[in-house]
Protein backbone atom coordinates (compact mmCIF):
# COMPACT_ATOMS: atom_id res chain seq x y z
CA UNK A 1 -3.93 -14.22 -4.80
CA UNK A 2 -6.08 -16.53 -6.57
CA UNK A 3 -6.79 -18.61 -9.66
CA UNK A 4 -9.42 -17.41 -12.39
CA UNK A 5 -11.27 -19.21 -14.52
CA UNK A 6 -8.61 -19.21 -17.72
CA UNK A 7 -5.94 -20.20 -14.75
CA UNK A 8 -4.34 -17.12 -14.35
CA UNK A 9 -2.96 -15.97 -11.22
CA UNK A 10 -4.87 -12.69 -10.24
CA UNK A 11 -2.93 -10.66 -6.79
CA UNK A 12 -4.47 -8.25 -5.03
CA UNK A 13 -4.14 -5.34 -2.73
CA UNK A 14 -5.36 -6.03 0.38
CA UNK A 15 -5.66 -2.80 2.72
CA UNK A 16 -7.08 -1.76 5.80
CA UNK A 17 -9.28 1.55 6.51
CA UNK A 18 -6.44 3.57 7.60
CA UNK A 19 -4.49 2.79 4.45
CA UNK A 20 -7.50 3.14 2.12
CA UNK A 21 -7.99 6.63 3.74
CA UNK A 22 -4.58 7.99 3.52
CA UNK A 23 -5.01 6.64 -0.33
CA UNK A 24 -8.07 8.69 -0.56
CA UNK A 25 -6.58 11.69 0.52
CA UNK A 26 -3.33 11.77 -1.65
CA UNK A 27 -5.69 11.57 -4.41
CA UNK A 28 -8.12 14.29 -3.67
CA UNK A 29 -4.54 16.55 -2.68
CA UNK A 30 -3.59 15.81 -6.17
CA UNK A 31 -1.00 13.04 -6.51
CA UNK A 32 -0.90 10.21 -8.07
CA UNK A 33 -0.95 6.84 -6.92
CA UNK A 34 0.16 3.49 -8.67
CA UNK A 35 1.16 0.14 -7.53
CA UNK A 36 4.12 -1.64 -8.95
CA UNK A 37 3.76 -5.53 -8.68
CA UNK A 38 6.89 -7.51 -8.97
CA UNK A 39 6.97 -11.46 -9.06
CA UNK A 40 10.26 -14.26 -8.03
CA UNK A 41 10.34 -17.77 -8.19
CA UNK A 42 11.72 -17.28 -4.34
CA UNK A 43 10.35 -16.59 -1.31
CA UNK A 44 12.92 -13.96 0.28
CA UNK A 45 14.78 -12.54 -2.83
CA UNK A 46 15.09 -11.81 -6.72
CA UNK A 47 11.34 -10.07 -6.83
CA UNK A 48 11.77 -8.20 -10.50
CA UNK A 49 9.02 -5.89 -11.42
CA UNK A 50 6.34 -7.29 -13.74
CA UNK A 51 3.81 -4.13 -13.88
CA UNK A 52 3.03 -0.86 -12.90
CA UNK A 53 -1.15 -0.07 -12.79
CA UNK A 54 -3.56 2.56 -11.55
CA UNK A 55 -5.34 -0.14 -10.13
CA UNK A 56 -4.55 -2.68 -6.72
CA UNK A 57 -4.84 -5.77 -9.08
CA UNK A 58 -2.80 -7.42 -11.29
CA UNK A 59 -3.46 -11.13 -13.61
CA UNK A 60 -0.57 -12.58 -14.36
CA UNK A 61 -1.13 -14.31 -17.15
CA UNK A 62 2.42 -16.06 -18.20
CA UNK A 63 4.74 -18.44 -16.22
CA UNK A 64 6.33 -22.28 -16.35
CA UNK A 65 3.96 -25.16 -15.53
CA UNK A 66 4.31 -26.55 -11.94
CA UNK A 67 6.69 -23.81 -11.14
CA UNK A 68 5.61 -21.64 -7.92
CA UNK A 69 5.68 -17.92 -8.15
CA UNK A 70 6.10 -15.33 -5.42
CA UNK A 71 4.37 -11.94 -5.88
CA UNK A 72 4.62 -8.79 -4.10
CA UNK A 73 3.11 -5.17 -4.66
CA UNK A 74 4.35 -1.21 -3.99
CA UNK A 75 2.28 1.38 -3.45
CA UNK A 76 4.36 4.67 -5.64
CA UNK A 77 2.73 8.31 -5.10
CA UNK A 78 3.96 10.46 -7.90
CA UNK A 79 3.16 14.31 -7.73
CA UNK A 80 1.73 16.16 -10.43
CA UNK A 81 4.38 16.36 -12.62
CA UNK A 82 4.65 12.51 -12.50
CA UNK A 83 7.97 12.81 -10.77
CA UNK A 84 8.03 9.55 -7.87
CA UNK A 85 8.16 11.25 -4.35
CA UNK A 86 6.95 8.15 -1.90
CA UNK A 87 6.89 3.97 -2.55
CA UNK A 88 6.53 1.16 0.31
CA UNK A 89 9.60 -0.86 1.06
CA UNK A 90 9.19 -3.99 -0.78
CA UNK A 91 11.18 -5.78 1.66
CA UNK A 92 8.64 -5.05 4.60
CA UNK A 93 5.43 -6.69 2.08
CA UNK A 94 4.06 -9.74 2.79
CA UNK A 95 4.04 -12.24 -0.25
CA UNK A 96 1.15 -13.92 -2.23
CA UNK A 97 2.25 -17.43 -3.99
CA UNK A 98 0.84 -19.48 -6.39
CA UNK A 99 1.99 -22.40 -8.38
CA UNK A 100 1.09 -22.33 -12.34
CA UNK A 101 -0.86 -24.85 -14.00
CA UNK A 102 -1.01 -24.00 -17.56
């Protein structure tokens, strides 16, 4: 995660190769892949889903000043009839925090 210039919090994907290849490959067979990002004011629980893009990046632009939030992302594959056949256990994701300023 980090700060942009109009201090919002913008999270990221971060993968590896093997990820971004397996990725690359659901596409080209056809499905559809989306990440959900979800956001908590705790660490370990309460993660409610703020958005679901096409895209591994999210800016958060809303929140309470001083308060710290917790975000978190799924990767969804949907096939081609948009029907949700395969998501990432949220539970196993490691978290990106940031405290907001505005």
């Amino acid at each position: 995660s980090e700060k942009t210039s109009k201090k919002n919090v913008k999270v990221a994907l971060k993968s590896d190769a093997k990820v971004k290849a397996s990725l690359k490959e659901l596409k080209e067979l056809g499905f559809t892949v989306k990440y959900r990002f979800y956001r908590s004011t705790k660490k370990s629980a309460s993660y409610k889903a703020a958005v679901t893009k096409k895209t591994a990046s999210y800016t958060n632009t809303s929140g309470t000043k001083n308060k710290k939030y917790y975000y978190k992302v799924q990767i969804r594959v949907y096939d081609k009839n948009g029907k949700l056949i395969a998501k990432t256990a949220l539970k196993q994701c490691r978290y990106a925090s940031r405290t907001w300023s505005k």
